[in-house]
Protein backbone atom coordinates (compact mmCIF):
# COMPACT_ATOMS: atom_id res chain seq x y z
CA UNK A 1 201.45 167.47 123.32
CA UNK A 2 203.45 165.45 120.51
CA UNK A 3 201.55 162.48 119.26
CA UNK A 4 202.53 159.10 121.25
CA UNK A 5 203.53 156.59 118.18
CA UNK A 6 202.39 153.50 120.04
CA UNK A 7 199.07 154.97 122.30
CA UNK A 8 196.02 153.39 121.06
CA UNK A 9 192.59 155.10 122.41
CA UNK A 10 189.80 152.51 122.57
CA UNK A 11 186.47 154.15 122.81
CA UNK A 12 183.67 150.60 123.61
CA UNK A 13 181.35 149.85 126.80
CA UNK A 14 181.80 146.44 125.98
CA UNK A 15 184.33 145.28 129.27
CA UNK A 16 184.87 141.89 127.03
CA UNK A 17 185.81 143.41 123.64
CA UNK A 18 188.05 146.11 125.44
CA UNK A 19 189.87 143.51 127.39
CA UNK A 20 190.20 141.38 124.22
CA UNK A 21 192.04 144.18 121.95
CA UNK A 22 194.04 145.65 124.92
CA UNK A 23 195.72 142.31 125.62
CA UNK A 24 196.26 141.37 121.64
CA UNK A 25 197.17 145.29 121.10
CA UNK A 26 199.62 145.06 124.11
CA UNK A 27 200.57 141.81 122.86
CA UNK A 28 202.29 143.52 119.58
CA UNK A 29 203.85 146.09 121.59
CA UNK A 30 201.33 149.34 121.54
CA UNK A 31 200.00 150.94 124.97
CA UNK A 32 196.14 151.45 125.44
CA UNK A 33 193.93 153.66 127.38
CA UNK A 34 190.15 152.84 127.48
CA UNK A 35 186.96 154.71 127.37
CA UNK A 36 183.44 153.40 127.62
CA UNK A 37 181.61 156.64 126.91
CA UNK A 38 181.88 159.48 123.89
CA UNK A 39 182.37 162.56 126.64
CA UNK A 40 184.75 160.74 128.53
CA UNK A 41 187.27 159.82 125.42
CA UNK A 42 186.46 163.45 124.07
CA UNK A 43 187.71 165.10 127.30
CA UNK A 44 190.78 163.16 127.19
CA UNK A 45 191.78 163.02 123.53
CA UNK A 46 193.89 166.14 123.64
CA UNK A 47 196.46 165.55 126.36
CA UNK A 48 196.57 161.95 125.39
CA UNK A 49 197.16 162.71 121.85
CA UNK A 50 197.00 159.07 120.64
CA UNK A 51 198.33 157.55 117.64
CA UNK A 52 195.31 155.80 116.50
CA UNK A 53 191.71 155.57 117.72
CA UNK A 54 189.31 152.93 117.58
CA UNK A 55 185.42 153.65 118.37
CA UNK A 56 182.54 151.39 118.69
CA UNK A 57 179.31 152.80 116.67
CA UNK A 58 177.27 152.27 119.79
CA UNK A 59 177.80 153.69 123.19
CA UNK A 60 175.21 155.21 126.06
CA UNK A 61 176.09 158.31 125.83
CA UNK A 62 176.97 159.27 121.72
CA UNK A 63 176.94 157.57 118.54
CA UNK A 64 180.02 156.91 116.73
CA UNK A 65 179.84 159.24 113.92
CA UNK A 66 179.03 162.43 116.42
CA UNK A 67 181.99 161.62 118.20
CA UNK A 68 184.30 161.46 114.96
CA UNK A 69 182.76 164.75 113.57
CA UNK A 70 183.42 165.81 116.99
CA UNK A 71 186.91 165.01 116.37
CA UNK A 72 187.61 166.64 112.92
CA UNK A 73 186.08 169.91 114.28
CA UNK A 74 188.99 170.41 116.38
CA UNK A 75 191.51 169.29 113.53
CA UNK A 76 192.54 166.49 114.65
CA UNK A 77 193.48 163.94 111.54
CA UNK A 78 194.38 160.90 114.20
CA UNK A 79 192.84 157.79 112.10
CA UNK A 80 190.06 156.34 113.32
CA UNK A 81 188.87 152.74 112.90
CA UNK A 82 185.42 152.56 113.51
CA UNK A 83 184.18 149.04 114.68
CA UNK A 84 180.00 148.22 114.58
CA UNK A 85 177.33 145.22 113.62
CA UNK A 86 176.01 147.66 111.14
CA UNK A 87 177.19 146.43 107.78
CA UNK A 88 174.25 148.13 105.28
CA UNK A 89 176.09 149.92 102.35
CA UNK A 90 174.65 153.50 103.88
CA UNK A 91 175.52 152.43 107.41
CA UNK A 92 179.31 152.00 105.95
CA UNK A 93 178.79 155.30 103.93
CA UNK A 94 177.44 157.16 107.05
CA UNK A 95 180.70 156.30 109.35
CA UNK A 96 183.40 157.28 106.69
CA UNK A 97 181.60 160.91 105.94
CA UNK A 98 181.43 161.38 109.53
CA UNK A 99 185.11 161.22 109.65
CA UNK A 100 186.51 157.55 110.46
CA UNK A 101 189.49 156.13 108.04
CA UNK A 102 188.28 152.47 108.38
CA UNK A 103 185.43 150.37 109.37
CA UNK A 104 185.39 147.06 110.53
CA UNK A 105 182.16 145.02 110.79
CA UNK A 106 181.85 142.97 113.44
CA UNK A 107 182.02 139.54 114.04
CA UNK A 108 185.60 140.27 113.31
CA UNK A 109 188.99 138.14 113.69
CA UNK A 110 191.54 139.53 115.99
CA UNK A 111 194.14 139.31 113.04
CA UNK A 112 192.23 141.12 110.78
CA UNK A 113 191.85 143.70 113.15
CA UNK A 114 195.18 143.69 114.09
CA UNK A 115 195.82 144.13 110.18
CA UNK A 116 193.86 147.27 110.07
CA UNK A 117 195.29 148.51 112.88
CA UNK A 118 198.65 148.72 111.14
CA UNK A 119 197.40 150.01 108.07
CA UNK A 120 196.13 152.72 109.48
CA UNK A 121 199.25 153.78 111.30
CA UNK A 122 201.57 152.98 108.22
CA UNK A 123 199.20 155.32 105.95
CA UNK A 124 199.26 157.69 108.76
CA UNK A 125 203.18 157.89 108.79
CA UNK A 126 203.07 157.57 105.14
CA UNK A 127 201.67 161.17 105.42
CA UNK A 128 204.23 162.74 107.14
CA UNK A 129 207.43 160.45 105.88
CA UNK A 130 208.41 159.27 102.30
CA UNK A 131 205.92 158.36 99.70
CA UNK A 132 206.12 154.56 100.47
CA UNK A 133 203.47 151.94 101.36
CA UNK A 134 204.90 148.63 102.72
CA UNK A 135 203.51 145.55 104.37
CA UNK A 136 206.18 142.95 105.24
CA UNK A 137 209.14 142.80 102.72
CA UNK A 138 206.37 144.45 100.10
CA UNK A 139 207.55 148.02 99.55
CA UNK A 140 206.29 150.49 96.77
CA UNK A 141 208.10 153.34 96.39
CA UNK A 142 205.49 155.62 95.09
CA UNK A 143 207.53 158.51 93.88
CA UNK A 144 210.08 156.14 91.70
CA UNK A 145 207.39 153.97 90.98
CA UNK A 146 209.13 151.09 92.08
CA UNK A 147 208.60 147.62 93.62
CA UNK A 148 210.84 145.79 95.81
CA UNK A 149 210.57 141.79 97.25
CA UNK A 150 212.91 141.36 100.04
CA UNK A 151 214.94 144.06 98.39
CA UNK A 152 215.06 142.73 94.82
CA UNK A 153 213.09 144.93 92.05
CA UNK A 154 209.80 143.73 90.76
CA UNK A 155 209.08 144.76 86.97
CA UNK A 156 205.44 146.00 87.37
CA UNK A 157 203.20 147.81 84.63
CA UNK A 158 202.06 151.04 85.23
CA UNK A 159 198.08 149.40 86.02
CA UNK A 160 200.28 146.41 87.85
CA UNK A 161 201.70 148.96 90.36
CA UNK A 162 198.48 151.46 91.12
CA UNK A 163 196.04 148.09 91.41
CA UNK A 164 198.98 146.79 94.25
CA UNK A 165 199.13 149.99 95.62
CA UNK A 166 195.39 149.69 96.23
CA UNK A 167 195.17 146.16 97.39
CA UNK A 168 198.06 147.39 99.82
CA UNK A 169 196.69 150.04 101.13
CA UNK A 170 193.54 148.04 102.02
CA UNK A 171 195.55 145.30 103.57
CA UNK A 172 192.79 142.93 105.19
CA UNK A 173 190.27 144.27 103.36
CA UNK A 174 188.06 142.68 100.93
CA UNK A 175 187.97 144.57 97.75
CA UNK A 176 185.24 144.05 95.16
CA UNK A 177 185.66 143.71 91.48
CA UNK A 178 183.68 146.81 91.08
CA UNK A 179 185.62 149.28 93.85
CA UNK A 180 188.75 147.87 92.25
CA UNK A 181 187.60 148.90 89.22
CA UNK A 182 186.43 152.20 90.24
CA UNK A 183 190.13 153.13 91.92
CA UNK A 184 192.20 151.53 89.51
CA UNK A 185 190.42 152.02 85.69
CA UNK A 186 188.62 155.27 86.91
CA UNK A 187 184.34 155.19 87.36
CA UNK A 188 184.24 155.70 83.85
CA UNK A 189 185.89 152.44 82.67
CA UNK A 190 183.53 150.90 79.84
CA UNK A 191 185.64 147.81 79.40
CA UNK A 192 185.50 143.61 80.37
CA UNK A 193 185.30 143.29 84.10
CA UNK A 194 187.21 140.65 83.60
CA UNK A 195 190.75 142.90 83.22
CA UNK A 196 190.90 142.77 87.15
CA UNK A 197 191.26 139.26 87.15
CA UNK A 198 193.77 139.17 84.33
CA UNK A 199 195.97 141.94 86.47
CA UNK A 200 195.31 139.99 89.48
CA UNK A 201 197.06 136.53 87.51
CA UNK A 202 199.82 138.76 86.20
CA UNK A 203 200.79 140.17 89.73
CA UNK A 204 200.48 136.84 91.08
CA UNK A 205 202.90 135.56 89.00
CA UNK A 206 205.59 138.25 89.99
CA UNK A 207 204.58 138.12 93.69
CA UNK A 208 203.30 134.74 94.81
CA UNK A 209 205.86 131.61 95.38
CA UNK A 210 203.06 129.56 94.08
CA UNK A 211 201.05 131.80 91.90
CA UNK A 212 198.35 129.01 91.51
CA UNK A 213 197.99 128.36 95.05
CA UNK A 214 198.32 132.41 95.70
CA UNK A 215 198.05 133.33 99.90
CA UNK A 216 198.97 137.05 99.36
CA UNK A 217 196.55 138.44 96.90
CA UNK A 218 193.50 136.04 97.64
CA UNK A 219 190.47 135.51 95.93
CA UNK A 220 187.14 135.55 98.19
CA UNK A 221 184.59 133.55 96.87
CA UNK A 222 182.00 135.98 95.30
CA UNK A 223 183.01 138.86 97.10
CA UNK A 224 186.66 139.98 95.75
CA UNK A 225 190.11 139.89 96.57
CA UNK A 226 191.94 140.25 99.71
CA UNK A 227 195.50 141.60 100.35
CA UNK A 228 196.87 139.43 103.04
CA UNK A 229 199.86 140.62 105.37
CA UNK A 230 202.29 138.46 106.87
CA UNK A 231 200.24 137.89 110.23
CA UNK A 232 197.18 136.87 108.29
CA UNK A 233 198.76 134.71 105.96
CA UNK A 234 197.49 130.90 106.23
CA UNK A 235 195.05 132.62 109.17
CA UNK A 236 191.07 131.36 109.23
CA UNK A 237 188.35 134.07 110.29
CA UNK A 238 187.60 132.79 114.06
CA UNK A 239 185.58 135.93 115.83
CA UNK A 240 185.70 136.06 119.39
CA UNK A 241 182.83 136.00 121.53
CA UNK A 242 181.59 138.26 124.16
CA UNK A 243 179.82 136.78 128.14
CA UNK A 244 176.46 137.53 126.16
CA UNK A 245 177.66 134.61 123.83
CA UNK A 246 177.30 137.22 120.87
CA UNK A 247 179.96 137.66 118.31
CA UNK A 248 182.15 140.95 118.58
């Protein structure tokens, strides 16, 4: 069966946090189908063939990562956007191995989920269509290596254009100074830390209406910088709560 473009597979057996993203994923026009066990989801994937699926670490009858392994083995490359509490640096490690694209750490906001929702399915297109990656009026063309604002060309650097690229690609994300580092200067980059943050002034500048007062590449207080999309822009991290009272 071909792949649905707007079937979302939510794999949780929390009732509140499935009812919460099925109404905001509904909400921004995708269909949903619910699971609240591994075995069940698993049976199901194939004829369903969603677009994107998104599985909770924790469930009665699997653990996350056995069910994405579960998935590759047959495959399958549908991304998968892995939500849990577990937020340890081996914990994050363990879930990408095991086959997710993305991991989310709850609490989480519903726009930044929403955020990574997209990404996923724009890098998953990406794969298949032209070498682009766009969020909002944002495009890269990544075989011309060219930028575009709302259709007018943006004079980038060669390091200008592959650290956007990353930031854009990670829409949502906090990125440290370090993993920017890493995928922009290469692992073996010797030189001041302090060249991200120079780029970062430089692209803000060419990008932001008010490159002092900057809302689409956004610095996080001692963690990084964010790439914000359109729908997070101006947007404050609320998490939702579940009946337990605990955070999702």
């Amino acid at each position: 069966m071909s792949k649905s473009a707007k079937l979302v597979m939510l794999v949780d057996d929390d009732s509140t946090i499935i009812e919460t993203l099925e109404y905001n994923l509904k909400r921004h026009g995708f269909e949903t189908v619910s699971f609240n066990s591994g075995q069940s989801a698993l049976a199901k994937l194939d004829p369903l063939s969603p677009a994107l699926i998104i599985l909770d670490w924790m469930l009665p009858d699997m653990q996350g990562p056995e069910i994405c392994k579960l998935i590759r083995l047959r495959n399958l490359e549908t991304p998968i956007l892995m939500l849990t509490g577990r937020a340890a640096p081996n914990d994050v490690a363990h879930g990408l191995t095991s086959g997710a694209d993305d991991y989310l750490s709850k609490p989480f906001s519903v726009v930044e989920f929403l955020a990574r929702v997209q990404a996923l399915l724009r890098r998953s297109k990406g794969q298949t269509r032209s070498g682009q990656v766009a969020v909002g009026d944002l495009v890269l063309d990544l075989d011309a290596q060219r930028a575009t604002l709302k259709d007018t060309e943006v004079e980038l650097s060669p390091k200008e254009f592959v650290l956007l690229k990353v930031m854009m690609e990670n829409v949502g994300k906090t990125l440290s100074t370090e993993s920017i580092l890493n995928q922009v200067w290469g692992v073996d980059f010797t030189g001041d830390s302090k060249t991200v943050a120079v780029h970062m002034r430089w692209l803000r500048q060419k990008l932001e209406a008010d490159p002092k007062n900057p809302v689409l590449l956004e610095t996080v207080h001692r963690a990084g910088y964010r790439f914000n999309s359109p729908a997070m822009r101006g947007q404050k991290r609320t998490p939702f709560t579940s009946q337990a009272g605990e955070q999702a």
